[in-house]
PDB file of N, CA and C in Angstrom:
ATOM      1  N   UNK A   1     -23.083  31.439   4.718  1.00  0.00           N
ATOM      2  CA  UNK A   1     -24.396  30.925   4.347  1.00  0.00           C
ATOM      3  C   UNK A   1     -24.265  29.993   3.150  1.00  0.00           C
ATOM      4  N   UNK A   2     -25.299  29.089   2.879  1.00  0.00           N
ATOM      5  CA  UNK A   2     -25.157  28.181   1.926  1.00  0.00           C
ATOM      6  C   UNK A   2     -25.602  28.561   0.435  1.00  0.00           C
ATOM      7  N   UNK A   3     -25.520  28.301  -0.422  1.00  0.00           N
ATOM      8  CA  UNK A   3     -26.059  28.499  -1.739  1.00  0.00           C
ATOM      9  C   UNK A   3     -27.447  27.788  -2.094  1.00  0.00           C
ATOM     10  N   UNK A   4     -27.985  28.646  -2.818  1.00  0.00           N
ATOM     11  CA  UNK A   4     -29.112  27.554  -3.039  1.00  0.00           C
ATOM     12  C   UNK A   4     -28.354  25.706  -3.525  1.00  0.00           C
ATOM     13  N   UNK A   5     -27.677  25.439  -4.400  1.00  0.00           N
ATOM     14  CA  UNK A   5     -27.367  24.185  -4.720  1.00  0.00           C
ATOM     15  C   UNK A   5     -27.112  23.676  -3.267  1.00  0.00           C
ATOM     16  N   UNK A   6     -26.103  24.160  -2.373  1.00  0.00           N
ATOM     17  CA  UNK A   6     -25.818  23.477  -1.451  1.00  0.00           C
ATOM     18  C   UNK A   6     -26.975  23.287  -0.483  1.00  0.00           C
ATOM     19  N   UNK A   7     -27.979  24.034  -0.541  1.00  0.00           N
ATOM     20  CA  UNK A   7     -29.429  24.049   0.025  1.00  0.00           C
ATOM     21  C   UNK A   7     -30.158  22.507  -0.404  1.00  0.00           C
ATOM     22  N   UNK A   8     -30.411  22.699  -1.546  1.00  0.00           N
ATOM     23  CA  UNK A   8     -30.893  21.107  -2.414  1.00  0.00           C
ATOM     24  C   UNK A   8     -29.959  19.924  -1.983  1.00  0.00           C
ATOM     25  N   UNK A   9     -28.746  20.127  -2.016  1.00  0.00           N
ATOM     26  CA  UNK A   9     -27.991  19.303  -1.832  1.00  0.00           C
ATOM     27  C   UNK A   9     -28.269  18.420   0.155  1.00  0.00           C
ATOM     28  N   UNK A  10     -28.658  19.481   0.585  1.00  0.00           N
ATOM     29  CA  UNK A  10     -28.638  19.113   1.918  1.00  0.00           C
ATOM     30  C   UNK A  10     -29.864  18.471   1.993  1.00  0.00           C
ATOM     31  N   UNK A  11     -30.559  18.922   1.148  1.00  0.00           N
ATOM     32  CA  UNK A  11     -32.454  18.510   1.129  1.00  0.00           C
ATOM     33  C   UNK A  11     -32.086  16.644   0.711  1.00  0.00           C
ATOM     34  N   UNK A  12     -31.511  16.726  -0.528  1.00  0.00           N
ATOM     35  CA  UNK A  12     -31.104  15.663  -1.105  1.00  0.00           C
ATOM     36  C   UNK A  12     -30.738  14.374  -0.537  1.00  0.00           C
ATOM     37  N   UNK A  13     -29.578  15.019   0.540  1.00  0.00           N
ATOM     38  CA  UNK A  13     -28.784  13.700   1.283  1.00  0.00           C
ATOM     39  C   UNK A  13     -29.217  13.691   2.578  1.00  0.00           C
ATOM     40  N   UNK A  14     -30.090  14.691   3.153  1.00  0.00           N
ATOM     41  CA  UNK A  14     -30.501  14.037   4.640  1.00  0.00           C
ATOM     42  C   UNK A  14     -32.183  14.200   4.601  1.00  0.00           C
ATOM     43  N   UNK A  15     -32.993  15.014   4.314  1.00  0.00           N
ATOM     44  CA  UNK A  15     -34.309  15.009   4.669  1.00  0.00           C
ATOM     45  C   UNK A  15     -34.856  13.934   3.357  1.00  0.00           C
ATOM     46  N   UNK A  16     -34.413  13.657   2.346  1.00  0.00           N
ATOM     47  CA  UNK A  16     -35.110  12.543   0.965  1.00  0.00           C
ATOM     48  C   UNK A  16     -34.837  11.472   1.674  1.00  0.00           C
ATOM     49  N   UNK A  17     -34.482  10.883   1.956  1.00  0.00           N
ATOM     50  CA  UNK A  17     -34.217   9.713   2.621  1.00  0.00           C
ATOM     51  C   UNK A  17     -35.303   9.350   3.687  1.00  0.00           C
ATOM     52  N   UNK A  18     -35.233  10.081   4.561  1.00  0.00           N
ATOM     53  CA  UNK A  18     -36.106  10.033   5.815  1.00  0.00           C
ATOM     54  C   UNK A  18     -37.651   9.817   5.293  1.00  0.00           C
ATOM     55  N   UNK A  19     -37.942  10.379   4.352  1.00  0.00           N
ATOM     56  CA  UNK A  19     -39.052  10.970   3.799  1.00  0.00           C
ATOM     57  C   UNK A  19     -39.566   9.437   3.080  1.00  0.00           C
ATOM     58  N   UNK A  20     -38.542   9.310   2.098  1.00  0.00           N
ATOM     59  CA  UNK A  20     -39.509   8.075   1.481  1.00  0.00           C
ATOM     60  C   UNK A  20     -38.841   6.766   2.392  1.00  0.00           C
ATOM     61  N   UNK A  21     -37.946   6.966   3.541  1.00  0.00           N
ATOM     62  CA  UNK A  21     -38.615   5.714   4.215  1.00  0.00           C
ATOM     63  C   UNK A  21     -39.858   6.156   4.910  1.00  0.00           C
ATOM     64  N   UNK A  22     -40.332   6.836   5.655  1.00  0.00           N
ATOM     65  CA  UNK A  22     -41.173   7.299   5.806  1.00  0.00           C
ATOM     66  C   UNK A  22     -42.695   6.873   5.252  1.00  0.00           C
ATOM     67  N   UNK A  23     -42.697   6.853   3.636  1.00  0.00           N
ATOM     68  CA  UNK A  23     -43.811   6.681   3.159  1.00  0.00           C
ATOM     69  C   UNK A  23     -43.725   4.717   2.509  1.00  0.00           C
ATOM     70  N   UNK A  24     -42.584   4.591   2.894  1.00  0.00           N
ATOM     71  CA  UNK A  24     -42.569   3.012   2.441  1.00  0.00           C
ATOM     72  C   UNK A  24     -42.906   2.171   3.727  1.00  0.00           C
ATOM     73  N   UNK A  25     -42.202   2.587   4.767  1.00  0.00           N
ATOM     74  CA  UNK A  25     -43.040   2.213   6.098  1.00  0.00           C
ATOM     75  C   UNK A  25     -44.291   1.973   6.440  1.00  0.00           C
ATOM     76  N   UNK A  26     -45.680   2.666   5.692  1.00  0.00           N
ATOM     77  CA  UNK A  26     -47.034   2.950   5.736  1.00  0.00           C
ATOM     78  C   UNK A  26     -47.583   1.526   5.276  1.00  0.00           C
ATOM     79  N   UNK A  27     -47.924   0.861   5.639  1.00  0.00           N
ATOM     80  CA  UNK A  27     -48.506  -0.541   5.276  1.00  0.00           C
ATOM     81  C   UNK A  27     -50.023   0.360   4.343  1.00  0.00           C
ATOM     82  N   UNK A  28     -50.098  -0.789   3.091  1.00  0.00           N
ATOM     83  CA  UNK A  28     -51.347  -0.680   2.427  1.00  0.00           C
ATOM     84  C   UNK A  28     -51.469  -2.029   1.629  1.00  0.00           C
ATOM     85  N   UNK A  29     -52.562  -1.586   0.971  1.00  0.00           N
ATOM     86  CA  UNK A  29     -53.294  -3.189   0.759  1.00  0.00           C
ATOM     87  C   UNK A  29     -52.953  -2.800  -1.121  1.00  0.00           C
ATOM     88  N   UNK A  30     -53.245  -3.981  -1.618  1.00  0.00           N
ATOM     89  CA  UNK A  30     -52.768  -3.805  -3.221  1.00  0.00           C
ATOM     90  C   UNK A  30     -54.561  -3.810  -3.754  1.00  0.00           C
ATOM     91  N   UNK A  31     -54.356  -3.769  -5.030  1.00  0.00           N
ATOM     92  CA  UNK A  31     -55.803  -3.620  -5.491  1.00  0.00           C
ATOM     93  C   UNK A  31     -56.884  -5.332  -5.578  1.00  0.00           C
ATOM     94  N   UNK A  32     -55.396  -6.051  -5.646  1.00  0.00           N
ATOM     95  CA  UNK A  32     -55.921  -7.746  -5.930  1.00  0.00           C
ATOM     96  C   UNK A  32     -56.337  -8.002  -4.276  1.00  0.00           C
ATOM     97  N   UNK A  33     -56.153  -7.855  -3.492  1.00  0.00           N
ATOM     98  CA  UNK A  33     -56.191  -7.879  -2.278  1.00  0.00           C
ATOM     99  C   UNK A  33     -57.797  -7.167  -1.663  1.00  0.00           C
ATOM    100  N   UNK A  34     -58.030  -5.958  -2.414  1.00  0.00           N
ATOM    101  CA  UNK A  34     -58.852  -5.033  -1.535  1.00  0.00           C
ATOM    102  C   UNK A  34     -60.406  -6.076  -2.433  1.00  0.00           C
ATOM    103  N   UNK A  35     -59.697  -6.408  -3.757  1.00  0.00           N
ATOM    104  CA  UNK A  35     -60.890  -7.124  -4.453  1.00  0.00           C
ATOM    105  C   UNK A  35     -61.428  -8.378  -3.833  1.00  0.00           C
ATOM    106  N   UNK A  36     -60.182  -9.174  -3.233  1.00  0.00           N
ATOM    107  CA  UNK A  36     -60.157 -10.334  -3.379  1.00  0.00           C
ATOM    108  C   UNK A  36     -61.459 -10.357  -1.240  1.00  0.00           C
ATOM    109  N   UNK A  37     -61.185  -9.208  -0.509  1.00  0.00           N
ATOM    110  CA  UNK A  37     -62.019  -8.971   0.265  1.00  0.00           C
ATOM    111  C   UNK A  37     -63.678  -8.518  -0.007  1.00  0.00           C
ATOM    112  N   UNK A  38     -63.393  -8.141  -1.021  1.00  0.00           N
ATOM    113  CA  UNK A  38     -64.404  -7.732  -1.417  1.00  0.00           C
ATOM    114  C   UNK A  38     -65.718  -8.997  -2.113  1.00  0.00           C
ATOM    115  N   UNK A  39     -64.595  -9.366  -2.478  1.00  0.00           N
ATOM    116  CA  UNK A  39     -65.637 -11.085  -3.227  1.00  0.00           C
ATOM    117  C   UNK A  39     -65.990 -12.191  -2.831  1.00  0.00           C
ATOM    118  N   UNK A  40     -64.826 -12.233  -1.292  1.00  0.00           N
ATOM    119  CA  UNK A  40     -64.871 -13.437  -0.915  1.00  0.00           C
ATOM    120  C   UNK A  40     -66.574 -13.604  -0.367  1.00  0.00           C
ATOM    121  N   UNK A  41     -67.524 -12.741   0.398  1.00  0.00           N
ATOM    122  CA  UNK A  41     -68.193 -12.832   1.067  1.00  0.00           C
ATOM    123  C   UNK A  41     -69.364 -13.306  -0.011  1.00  0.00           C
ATOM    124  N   UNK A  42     -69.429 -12.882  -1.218  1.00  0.00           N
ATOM    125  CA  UNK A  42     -70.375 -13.269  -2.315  1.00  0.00           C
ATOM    126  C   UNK A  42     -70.435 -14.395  -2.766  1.00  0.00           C
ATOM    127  N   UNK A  43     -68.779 -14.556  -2.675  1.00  0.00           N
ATOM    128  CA  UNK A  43     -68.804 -16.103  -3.826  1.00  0.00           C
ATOM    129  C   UNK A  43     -68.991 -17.310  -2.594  1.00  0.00           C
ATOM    130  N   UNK A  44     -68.973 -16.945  -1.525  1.00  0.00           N
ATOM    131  CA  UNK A  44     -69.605 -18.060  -0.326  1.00  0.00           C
ATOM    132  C   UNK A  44     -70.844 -18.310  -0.341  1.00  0.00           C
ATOM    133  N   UNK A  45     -71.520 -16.916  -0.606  1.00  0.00           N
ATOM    134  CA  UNK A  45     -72.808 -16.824  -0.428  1.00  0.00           C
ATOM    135  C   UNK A  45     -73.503 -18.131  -2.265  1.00  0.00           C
ATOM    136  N   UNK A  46     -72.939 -17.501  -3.112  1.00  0.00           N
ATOM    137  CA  UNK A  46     -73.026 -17.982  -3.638  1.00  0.00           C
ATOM    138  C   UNK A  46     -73.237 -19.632  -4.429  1.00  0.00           C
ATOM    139  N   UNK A  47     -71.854 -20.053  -3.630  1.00  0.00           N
ATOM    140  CA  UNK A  47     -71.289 -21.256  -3.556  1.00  0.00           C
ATOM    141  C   UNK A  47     -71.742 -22.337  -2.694  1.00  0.00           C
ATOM    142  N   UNK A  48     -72.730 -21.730  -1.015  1.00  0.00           N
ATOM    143  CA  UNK A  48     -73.296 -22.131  -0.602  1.00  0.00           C
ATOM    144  C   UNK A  48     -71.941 -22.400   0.779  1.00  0.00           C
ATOM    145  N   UNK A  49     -71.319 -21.516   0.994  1.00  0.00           N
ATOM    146  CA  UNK A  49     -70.049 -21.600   2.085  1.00  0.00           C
ATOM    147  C   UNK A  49     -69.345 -22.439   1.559  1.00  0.00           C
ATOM    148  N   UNK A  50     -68.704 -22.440   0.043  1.00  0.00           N
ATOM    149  CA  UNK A  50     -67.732 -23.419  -0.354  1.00  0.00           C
ATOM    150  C   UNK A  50     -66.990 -22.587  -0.673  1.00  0.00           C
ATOM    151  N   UNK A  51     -65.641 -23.014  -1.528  1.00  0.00           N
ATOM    152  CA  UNK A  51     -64.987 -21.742  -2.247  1.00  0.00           C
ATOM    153  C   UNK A  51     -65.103 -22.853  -3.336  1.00  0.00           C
ATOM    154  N   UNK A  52     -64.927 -21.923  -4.927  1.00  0.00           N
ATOM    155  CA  UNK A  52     -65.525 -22.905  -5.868  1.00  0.00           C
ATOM    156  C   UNK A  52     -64.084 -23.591  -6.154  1.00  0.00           C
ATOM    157  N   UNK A  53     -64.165 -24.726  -6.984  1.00  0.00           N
ATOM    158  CA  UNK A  53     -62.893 -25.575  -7.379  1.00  0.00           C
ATOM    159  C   UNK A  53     -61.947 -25.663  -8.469  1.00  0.00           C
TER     160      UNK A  53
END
């Protein structure tokens, strides 16, 4: 049977890996991005369907 270290160790070199590719794979949006959706529809409205200059 394994030891706990060799337990971690196994955690370490095969399931960590998988894992944060895993969570880097997940497409998401950044915060300048979620804003920049968020404003565009105002500052048209605004602008009169222009974007300003």
């Amino acid at each position: 049977s394994c030891s706990w270290t060799g337990r971690l160790n196994i955690v370490e070199i095969i399931i960590l890996p998988k894992a944060i590719y895993g969570f880097n794979a997940i497409p998401y949006q950044t915060a300048n991005d979620i804003h920049y959706r968020i404003r565009k529809p105002f500052v048209k409205c605004v602008w009169n369907q222009k974007e300003p200059e």
